[in-house]
Protein backbone atom coordinates (compact mmCIF):
# COMPACT_ATOMS: atom_id res chain seq x y z
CA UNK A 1 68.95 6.29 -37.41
CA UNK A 2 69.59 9.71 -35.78
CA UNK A 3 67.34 12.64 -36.71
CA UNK A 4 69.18 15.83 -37.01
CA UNK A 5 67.11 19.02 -34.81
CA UNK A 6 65.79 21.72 -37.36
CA UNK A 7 66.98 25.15 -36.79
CA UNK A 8 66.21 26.65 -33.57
CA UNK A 9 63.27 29.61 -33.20
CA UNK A 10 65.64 31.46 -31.89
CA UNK A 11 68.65 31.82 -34.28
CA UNK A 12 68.88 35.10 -36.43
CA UNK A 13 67.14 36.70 -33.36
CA UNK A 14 70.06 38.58 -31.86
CA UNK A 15 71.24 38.15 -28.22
CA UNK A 16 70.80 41.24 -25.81
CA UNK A 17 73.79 43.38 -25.69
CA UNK A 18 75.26 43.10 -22.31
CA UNK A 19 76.79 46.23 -22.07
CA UNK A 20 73.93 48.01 -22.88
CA UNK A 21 72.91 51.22 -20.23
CA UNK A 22 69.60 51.05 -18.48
CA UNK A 23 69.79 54.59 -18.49
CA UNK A 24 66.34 56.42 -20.28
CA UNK A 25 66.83 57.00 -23.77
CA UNK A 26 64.79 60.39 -25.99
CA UNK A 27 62.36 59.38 -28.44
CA UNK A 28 63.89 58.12 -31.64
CA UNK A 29 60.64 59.68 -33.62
CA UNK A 30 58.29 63.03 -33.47
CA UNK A 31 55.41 60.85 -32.47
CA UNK A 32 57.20 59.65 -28.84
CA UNK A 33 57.79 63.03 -28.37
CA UNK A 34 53.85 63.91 -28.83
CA UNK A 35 53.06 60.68 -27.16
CA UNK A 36 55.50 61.93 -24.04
CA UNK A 37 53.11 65.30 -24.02
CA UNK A 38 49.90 63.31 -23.97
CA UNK A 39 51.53 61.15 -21.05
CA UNK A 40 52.79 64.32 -18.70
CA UNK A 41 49.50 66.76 -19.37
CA UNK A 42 47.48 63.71 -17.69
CA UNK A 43 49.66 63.55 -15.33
CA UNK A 44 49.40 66.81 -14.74
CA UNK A 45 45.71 66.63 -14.74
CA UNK A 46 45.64 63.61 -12.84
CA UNK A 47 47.57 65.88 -10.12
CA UNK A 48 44.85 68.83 -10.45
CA UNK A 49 42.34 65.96 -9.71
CA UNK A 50 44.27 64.80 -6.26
CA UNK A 51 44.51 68.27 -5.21
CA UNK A 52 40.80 69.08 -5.39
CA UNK A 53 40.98 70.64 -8.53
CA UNK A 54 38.96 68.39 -10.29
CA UNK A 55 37.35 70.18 -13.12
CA UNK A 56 40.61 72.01 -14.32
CA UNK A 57 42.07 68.67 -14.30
CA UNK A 58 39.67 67.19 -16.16
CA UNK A 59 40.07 70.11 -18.73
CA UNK A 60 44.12 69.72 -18.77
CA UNK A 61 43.54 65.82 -19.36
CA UNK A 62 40.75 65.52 -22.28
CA UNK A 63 42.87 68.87 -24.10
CA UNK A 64 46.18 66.59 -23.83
CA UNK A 65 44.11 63.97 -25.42
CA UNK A 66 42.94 65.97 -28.02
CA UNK A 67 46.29 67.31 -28.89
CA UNK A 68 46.89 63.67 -29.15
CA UNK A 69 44.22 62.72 -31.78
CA UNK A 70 45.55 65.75 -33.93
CA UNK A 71 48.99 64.73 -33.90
CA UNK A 72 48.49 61.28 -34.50
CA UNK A 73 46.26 62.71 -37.17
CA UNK A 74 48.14 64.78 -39.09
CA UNK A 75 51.50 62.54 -38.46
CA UNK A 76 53.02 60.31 -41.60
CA UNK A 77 52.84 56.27 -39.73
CA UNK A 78 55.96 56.24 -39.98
CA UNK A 79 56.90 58.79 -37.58
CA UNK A 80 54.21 58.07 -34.94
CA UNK A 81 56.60 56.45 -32.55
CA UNK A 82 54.31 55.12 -29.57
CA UNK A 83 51.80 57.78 -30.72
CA UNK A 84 50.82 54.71 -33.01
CA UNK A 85 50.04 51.88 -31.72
CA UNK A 86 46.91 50.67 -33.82
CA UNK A 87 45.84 51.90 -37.32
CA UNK A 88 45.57 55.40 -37.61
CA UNK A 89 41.62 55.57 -37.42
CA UNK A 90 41.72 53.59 -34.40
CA UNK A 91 44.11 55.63 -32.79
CA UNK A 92 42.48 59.08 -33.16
CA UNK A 93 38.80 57.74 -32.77
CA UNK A 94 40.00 56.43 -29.15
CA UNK A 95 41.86 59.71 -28.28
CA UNK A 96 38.67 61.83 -29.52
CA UNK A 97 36.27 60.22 -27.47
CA UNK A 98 38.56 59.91 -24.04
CA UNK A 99 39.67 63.42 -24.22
CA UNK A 100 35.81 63.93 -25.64
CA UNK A 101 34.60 62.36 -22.99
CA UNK A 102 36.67 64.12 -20.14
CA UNK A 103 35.40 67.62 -21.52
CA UNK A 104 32.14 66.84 -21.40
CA UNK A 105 32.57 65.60 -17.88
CA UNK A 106 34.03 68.13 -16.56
CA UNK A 107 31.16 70.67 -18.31
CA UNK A 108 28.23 68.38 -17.80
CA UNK A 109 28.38 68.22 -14.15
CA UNK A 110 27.33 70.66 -11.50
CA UNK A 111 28.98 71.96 -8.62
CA UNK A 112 27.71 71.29 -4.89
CA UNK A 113 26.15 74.97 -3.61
CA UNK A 114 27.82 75.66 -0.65
């Protein structure tokens, strides 16, 4: 008696294309364009920070965040790209409170007299 293997996991999965270029690609939707903002003002920030400009970076990175949460807020699912990566609420409460957050960081505490 020979038993006959069901079909595999993997067929009607399509095979990488080989000739495909490594090379970067734009954002196929408004939201990976947003989400490429969010990504390059904390960067920016994050720079600020290194250089001893810690407050203004702190500013630049909770505003970028907050730009973030009102996109992702006022953008159709559908076009949120990697702007949206949970539901919607989800998405803008966690943006909120880390660019939130950030802000009132970088108001809340005092500076050293010198």
């Amino acid at each position: 008696m020979t038993v006959e293997p069901g079909p595999s996991p993997d067929e009607g999965r399509p095979y990488p294309d080989p000739t495909h270029s490594l090379a970067p690609r734009k954002p196929r939707t408004l939201g990976g364009i947003f989400f490429l903002g969010v990504v390059g003002t904390v960067a920016a920030g994050l720079t600020l920070v290194a250089l001893e400009y810690w407050r203004t970076g702190l500013v630049v990175m909770g505003a970028g965040m907050l730009a973030g949460a009102l996109a992702r807020l006022v953008m159709p699912d559908d076009r949120a790209g990697m702007l949206g990566i949970r539901r919607k609420f989800v998405d803008v409460v966690t943006l909120m409170m880390l660019g939130g957050g950030l802000l009132l960081v970088a108001t809340l505490i005092r500076t050293r007299p010198s």
